[in-house]
PDB file of N, CA and C in Angstrom:
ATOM      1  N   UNK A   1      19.178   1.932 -23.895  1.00  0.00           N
ATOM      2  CA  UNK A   1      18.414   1.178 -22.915  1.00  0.00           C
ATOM      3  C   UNK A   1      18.060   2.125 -21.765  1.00  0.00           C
ATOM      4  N   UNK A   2      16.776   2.046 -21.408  1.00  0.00           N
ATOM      5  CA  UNK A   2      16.098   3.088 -19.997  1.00  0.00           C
ATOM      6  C   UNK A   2      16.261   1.914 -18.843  1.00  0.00           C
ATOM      7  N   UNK A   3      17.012   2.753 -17.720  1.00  0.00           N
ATOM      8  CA  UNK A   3      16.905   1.651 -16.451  1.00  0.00           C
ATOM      9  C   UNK A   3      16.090   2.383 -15.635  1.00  0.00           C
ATOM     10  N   UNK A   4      15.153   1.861 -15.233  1.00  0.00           N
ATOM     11  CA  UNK A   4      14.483   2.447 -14.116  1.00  0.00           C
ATOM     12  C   UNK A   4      14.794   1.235 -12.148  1.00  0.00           C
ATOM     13  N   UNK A   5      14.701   2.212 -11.613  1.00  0.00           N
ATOM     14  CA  UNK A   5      15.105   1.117 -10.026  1.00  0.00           C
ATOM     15  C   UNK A   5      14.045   1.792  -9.527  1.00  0.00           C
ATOM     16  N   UNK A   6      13.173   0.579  -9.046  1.00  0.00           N
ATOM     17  CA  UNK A   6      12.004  -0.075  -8.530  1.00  0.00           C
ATOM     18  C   UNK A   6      11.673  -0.553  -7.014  1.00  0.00           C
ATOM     19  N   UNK A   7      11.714   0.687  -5.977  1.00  0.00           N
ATOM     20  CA  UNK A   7      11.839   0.399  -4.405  1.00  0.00           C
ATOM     21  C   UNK A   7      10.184  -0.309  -4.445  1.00  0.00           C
ATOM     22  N   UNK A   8      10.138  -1.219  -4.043  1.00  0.00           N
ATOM     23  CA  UNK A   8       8.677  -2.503  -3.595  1.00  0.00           C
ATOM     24  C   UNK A   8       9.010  -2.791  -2.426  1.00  0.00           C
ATOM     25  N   UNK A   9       7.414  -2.205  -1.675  1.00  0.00           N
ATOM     26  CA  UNK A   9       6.765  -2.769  -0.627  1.00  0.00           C
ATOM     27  C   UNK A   9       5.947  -4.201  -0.883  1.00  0.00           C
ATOM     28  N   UNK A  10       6.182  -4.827  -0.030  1.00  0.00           N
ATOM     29  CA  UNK A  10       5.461  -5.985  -0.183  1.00  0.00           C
ATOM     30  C   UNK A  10       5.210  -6.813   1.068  1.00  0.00           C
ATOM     31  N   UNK A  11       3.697  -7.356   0.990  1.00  0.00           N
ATOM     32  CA  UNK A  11       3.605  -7.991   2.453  1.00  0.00           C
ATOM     33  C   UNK A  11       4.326  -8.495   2.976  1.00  0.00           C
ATOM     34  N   UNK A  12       4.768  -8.318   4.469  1.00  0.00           N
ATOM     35  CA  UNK A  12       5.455  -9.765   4.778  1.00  0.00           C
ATOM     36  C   UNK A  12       5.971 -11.096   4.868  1.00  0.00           C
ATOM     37  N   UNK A  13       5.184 -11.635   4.620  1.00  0.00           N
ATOM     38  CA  UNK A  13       5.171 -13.165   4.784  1.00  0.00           C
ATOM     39  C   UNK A  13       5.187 -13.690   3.130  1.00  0.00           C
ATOM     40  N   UNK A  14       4.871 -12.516   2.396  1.00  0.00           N
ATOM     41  CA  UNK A  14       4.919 -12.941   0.842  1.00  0.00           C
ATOM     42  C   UNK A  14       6.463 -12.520   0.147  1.00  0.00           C
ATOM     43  N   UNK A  15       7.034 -12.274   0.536  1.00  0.00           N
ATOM     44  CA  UNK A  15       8.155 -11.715   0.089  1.00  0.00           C
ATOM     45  C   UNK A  15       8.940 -12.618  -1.292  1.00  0.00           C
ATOM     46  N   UNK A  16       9.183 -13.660  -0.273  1.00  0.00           N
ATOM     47  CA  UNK A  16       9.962 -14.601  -1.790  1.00  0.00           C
ATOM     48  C   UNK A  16       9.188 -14.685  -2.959  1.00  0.00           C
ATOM     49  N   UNK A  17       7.603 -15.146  -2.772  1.00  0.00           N
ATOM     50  CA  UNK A  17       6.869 -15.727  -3.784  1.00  0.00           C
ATOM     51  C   UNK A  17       6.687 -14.241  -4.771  1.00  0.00           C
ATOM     52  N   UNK A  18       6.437 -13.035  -4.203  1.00  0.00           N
ATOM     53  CA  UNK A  18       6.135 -11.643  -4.791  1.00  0.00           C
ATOM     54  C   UNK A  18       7.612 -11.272  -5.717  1.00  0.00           C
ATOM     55  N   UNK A  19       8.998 -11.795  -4.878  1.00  0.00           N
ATOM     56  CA  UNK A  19      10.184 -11.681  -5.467  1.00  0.00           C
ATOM     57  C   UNK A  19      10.181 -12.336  -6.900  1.00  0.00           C
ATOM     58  N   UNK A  20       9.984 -13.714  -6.519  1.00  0.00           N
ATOM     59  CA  UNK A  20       9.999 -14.928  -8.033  1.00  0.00           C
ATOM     60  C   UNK A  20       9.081 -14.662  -9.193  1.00  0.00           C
ATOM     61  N   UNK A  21       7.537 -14.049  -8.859  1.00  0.00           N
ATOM     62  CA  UNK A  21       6.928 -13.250  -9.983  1.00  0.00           C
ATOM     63  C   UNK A  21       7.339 -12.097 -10.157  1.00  0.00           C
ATOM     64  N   UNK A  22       8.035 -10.963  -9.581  1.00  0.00           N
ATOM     65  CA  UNK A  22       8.648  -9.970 -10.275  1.00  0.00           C
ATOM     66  C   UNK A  22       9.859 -10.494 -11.335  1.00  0.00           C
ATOM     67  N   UNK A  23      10.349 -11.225 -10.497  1.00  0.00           N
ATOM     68  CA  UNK A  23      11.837 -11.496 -11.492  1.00  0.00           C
ATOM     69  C   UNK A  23      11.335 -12.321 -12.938  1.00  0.00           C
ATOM     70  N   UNK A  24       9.854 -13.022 -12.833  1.00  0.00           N
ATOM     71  CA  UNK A  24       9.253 -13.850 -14.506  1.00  0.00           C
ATOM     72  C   UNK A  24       8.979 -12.036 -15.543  1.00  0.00           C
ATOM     73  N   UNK A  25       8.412 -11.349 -14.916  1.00  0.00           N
ATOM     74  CA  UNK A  25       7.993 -10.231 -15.785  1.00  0.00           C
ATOM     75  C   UNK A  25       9.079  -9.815 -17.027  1.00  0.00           C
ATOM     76  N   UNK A  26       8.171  -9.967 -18.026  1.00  0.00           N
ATOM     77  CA  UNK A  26       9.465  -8.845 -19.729  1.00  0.00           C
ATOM     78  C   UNK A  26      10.138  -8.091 -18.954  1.00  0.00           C
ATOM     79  N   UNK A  27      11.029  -7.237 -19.454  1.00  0.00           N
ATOM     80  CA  UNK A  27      11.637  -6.040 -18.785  1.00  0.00           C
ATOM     81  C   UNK A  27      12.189  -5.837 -17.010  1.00  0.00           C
ATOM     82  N   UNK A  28      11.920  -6.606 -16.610  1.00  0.00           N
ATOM     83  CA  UNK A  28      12.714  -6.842 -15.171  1.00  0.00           C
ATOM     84  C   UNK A  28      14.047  -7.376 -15.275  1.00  0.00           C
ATOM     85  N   UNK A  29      14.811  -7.195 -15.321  1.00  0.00           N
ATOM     86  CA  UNK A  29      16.511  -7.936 -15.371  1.00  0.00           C
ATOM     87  C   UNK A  29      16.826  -8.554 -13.992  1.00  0.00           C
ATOM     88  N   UNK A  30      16.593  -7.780 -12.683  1.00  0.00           N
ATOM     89  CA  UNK A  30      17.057  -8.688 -11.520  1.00  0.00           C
ATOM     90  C   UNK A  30      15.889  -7.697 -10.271  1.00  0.00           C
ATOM     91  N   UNK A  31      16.013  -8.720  -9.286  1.00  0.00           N
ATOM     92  CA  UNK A  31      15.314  -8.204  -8.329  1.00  0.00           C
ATOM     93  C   UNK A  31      16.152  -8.719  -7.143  1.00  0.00           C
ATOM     94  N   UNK A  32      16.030  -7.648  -5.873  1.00  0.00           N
ATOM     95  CA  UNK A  32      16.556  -8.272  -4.717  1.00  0.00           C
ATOM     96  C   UNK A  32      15.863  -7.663  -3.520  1.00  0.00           C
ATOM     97  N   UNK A  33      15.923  -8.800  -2.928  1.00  0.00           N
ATOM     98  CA  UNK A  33      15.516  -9.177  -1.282  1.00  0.00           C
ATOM     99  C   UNK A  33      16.322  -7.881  -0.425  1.00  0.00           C
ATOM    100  N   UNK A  34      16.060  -7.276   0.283  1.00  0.00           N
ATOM    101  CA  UNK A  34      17.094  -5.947   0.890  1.00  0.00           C
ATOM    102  C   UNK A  34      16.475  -5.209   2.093  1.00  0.00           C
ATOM    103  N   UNK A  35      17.621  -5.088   2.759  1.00  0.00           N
ATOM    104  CA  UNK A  35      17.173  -4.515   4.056  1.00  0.00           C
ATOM    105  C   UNK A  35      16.843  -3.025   4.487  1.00  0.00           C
ATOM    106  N   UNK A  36      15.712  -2.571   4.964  1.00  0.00           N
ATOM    107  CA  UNK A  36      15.817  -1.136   4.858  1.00  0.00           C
ATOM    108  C   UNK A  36      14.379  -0.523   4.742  1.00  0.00           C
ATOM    109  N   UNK A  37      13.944   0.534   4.501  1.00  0.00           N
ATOM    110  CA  UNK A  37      12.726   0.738   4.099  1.00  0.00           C
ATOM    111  C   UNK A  37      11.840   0.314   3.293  1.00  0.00           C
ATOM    112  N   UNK A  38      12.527  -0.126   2.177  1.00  0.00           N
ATOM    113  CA  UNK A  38      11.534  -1.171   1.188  1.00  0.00           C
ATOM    114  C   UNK A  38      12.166  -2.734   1.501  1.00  0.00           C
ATOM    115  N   UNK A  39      11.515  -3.391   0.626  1.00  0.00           N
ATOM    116  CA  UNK A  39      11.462  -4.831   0.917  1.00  0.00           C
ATOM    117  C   UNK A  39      12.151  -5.947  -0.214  1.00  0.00           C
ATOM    118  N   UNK A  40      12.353  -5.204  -1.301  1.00  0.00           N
ATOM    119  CA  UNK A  40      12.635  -5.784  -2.855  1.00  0.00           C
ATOM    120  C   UNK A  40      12.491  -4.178  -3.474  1.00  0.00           C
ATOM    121  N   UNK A  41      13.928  -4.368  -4.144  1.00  0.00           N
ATOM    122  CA  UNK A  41      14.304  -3.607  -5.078  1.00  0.00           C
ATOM    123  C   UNK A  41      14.953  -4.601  -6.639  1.00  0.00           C
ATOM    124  N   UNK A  42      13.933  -3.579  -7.416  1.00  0.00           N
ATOM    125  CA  UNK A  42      13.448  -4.341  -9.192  1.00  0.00           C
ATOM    126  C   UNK A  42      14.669  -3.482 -10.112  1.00  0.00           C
ATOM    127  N   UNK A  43      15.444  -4.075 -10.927  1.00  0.00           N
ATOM    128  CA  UNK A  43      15.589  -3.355 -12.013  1.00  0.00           C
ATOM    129  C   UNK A  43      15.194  -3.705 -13.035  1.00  0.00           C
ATOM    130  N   UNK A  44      14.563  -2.329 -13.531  1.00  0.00           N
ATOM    131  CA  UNK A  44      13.962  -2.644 -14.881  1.00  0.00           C
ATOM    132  C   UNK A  44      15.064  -2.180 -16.233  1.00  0.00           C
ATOM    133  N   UNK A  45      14.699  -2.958 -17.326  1.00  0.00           N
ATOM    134  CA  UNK A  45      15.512  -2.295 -18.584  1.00  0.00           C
ATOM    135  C   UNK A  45      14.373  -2.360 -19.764  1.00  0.00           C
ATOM    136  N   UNK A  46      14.327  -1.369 -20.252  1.00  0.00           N
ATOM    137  CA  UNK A  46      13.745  -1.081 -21.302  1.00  0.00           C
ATOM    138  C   UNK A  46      14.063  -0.564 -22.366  1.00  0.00           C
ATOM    139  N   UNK A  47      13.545  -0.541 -24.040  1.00  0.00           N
ATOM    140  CA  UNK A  47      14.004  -0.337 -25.146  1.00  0.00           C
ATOM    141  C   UNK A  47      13.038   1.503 -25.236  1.00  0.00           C
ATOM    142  N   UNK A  48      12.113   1.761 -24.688  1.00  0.00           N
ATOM    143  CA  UNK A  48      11.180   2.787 -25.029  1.00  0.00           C
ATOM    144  C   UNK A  48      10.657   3.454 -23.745  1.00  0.00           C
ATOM    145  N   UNK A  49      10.256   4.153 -23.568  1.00  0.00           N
ATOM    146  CA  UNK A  49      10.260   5.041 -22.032  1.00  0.00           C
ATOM    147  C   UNK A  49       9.036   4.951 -22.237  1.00  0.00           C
ATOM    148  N   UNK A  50       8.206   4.636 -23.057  1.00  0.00           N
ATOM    149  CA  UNK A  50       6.664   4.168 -22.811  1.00  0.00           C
ATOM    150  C   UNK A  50       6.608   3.132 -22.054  1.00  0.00           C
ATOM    151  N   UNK A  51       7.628   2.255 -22.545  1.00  0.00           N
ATOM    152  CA  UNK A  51       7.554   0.447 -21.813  1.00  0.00           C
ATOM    153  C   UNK A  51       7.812   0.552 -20.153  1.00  0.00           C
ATOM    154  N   UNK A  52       7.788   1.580 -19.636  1.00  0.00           N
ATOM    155  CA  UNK A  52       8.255   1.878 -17.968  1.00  0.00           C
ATOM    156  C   UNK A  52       6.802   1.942 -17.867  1.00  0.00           C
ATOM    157  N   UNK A  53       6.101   2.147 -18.218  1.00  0.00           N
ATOM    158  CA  UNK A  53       4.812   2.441 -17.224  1.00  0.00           C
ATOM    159  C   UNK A  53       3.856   1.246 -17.334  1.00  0.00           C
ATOM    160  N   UNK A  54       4.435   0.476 -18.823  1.00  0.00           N
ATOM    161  CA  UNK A  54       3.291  -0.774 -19.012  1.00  0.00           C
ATOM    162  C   UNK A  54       4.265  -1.624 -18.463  1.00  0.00           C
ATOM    163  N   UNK A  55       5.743  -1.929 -18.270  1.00  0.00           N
ATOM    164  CA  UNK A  55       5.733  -3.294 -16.798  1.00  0.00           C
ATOM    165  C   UNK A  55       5.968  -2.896 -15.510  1.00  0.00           C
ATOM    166  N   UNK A  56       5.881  -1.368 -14.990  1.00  0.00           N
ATOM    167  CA  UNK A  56       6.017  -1.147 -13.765  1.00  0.00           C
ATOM    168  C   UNK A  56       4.173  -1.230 -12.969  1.00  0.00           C
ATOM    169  N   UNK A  57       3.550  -0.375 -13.630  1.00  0.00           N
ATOM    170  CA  UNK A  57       1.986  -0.050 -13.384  1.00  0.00           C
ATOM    171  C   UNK A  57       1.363  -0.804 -13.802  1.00  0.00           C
ATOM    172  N   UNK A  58       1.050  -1.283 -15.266  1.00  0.00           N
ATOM    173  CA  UNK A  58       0.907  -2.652 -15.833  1.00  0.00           C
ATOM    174  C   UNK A  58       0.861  -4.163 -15.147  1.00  0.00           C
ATOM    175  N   UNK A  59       1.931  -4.171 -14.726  1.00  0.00           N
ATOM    176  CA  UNK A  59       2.618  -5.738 -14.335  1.00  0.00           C
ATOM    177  C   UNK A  59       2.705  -5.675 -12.791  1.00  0.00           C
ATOM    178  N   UNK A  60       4.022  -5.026 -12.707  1.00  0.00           N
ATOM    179  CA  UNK A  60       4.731  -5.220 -11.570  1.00  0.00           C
ATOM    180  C   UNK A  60       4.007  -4.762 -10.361  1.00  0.00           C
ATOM    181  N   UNK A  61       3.292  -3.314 -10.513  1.00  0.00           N
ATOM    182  CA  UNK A  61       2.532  -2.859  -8.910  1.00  0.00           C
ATOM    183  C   UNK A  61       1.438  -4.024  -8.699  1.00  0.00           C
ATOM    184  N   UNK A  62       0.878  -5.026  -9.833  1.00  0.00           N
ATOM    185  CA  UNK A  62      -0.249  -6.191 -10.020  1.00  0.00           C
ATOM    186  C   UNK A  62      -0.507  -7.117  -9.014  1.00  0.00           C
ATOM    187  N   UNK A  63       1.132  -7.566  -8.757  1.00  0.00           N
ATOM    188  CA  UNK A  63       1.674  -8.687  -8.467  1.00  0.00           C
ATOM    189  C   UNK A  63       0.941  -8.902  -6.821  1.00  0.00           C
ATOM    190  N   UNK A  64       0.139 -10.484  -7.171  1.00  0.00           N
ATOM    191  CA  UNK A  64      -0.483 -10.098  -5.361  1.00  0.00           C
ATOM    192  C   UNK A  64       0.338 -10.150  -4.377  1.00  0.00           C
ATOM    193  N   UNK A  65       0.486  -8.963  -3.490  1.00  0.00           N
ATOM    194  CA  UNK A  65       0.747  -9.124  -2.538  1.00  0.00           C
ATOM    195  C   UNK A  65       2.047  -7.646  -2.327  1.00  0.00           C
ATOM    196  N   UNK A  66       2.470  -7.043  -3.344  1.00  0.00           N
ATOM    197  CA  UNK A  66       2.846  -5.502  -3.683  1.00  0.00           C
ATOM    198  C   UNK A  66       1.868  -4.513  -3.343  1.00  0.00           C
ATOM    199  N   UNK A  67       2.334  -3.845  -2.091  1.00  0.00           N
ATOM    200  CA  UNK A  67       1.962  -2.871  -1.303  1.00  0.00           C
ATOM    201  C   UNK A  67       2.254  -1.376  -2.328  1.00  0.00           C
ATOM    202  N   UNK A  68       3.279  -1.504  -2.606  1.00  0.00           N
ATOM    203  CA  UNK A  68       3.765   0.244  -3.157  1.00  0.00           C
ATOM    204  C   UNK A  68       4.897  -0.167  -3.687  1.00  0.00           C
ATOM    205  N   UNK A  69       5.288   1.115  -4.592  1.00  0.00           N
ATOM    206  CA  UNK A  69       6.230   0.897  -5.477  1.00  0.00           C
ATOM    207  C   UNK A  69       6.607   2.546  -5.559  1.00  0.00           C
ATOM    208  N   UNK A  70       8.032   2.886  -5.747  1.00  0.00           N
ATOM    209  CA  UNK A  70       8.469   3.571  -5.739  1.00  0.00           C
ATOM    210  C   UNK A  70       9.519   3.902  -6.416  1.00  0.00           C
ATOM    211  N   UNK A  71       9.566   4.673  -7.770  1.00  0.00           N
ATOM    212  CA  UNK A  71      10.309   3.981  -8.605  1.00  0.00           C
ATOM    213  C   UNK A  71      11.322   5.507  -9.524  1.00  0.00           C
ATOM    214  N   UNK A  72      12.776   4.911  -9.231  1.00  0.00           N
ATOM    215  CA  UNK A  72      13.875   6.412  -9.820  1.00  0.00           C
ATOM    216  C   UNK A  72      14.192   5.639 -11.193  1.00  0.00           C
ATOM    217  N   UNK A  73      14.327   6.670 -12.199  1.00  0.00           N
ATOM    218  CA  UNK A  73      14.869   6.232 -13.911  1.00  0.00           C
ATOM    219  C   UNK A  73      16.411   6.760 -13.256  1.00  0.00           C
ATOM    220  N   UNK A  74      16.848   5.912 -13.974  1.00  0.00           N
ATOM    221  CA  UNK A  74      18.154   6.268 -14.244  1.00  0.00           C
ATOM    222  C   UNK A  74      18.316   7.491 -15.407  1.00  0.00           C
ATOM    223  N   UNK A  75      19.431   8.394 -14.704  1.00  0.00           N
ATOM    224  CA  UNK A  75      20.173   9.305 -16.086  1.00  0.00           C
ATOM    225  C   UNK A  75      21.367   8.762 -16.576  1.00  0.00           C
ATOM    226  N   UNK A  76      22.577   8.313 -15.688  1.00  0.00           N
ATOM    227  CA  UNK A  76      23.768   7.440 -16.392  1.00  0.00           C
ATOM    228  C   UNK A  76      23.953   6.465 -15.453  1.00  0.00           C
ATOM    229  N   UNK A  77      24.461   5.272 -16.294  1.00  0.00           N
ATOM    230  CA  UNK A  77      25.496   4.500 -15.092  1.00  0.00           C
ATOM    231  C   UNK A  77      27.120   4.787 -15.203  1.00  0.00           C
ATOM    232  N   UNK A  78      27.294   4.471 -14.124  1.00  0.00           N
ATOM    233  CA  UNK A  78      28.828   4.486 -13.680  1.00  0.00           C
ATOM    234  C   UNK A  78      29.088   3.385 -13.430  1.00  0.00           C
ATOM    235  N   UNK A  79      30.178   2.440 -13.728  1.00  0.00           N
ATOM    236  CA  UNK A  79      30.749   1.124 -13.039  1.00  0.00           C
ATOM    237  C   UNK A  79      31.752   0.930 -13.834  1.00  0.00           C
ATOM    238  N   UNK A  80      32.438   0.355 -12.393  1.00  0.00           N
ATOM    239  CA  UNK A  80      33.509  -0.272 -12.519  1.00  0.00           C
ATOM    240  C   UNK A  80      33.842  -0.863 -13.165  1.00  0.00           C
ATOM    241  N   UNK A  81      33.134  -2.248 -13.286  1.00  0.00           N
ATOM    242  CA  UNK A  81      33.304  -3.254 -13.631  1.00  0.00           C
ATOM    243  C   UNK A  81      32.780  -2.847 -15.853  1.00  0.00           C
ATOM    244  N   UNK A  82      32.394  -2.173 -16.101  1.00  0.00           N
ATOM    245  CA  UNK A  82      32.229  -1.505 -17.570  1.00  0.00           C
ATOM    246  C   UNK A  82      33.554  -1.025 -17.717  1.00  0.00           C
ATOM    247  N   UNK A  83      34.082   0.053 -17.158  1.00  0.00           N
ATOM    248  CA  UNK A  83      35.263   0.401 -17.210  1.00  0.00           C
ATOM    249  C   UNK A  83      36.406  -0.109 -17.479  1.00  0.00           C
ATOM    250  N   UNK A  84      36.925  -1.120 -16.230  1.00  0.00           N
ATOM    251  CA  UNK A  84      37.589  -2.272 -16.648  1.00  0.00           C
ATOM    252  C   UNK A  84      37.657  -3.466 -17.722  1.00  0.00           C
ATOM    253  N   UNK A  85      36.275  -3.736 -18.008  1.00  0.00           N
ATOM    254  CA  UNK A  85      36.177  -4.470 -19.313  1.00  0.00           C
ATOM    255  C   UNK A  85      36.241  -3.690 -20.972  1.00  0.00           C
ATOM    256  N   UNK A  86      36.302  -2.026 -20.526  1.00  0.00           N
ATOM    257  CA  UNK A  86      36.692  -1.521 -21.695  1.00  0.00           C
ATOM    258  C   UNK A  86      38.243  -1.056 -22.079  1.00  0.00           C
ATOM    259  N   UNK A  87      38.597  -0.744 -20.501  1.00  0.00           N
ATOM    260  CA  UNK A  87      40.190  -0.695 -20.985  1.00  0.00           C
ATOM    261  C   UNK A  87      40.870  -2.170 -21.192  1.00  0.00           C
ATOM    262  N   UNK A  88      40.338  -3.127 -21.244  1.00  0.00           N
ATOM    263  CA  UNK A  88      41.298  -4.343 -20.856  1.00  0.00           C
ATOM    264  C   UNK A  88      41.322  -5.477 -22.745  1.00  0.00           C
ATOM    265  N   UNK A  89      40.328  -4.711 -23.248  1.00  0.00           N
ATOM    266  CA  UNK A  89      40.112  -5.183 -24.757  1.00  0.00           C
ATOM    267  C   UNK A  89      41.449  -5.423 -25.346  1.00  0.00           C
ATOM    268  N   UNK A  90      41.603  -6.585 -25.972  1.00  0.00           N
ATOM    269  CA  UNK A  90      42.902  -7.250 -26.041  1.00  0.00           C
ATOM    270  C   UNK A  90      44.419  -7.525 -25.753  1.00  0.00           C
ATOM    271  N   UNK A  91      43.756  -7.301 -24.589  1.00  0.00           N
ATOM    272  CA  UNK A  91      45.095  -7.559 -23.206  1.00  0.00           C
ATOM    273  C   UNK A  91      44.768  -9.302 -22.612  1.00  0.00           C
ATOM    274  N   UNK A  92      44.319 -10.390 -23.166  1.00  0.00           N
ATOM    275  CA  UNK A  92      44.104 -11.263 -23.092  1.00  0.00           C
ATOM    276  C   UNK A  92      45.170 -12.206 -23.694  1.00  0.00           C
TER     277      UNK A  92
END
C-alpha cells in the first residue's frame, strides 16, 4: 500500500464542506481539520503509485473551494500501536 499525506489549503469559510468531499473520494482513508499552515491534512492509500496522481490532481486539488495542495509519499510507517498489536498475538 502507497501512503501519500496531503497538506490542503482551502478557503475559509469552506472548510468543513471541502473536508466532507475530500473524505467521499476512492483512495482518501481520513482527513483532518488542523491548525497551522495548512488547513486539512488528507491521507491517501493506494494500491499503484499511478493512482496518487489520478485522486490527488484528478479529484482532490478539484474539490471547490481547494486553494493548494501539498503533498509527501510516505517511505515507512512506524507505530506504536502496529507494534503492540504484533507482539501481543495470542496473549488474549
Amino acid at each position: 500500500m502507497i501512503t501519500a499525506i496531503v497538506m490542503i489549503s482551502v478557503e475559509a469559510d469552506k472548510i468543513p464542506e471541502v473536508a466532507g468531499a475530500i473524505a467521499e473520494l476512492d483512495g482518501v482513508s481520513e482527513v483532518y481539520s488542523v491548525a497551522g499552515d495548512v488547513d486539512l491534512v488528507a491521507l491517501v492509500r493506494v494500491r499503484e503509485f499511478d493512482a496518487i496522481a489520478e485522486v490527488i490532481a484528478g479529484r482532490l486539488s478539484k474539490v471547490p473551494g481547494v486553494l493548494h495542495t501539498d503533498t509527501h509519499i510516505a517511505f515507512r510507517a512506524y507505530s506504536r500501536h502496529d507494534l503492540e498489536s504484533t507482539f501481543s498475538i495470542g496473549l488474549d
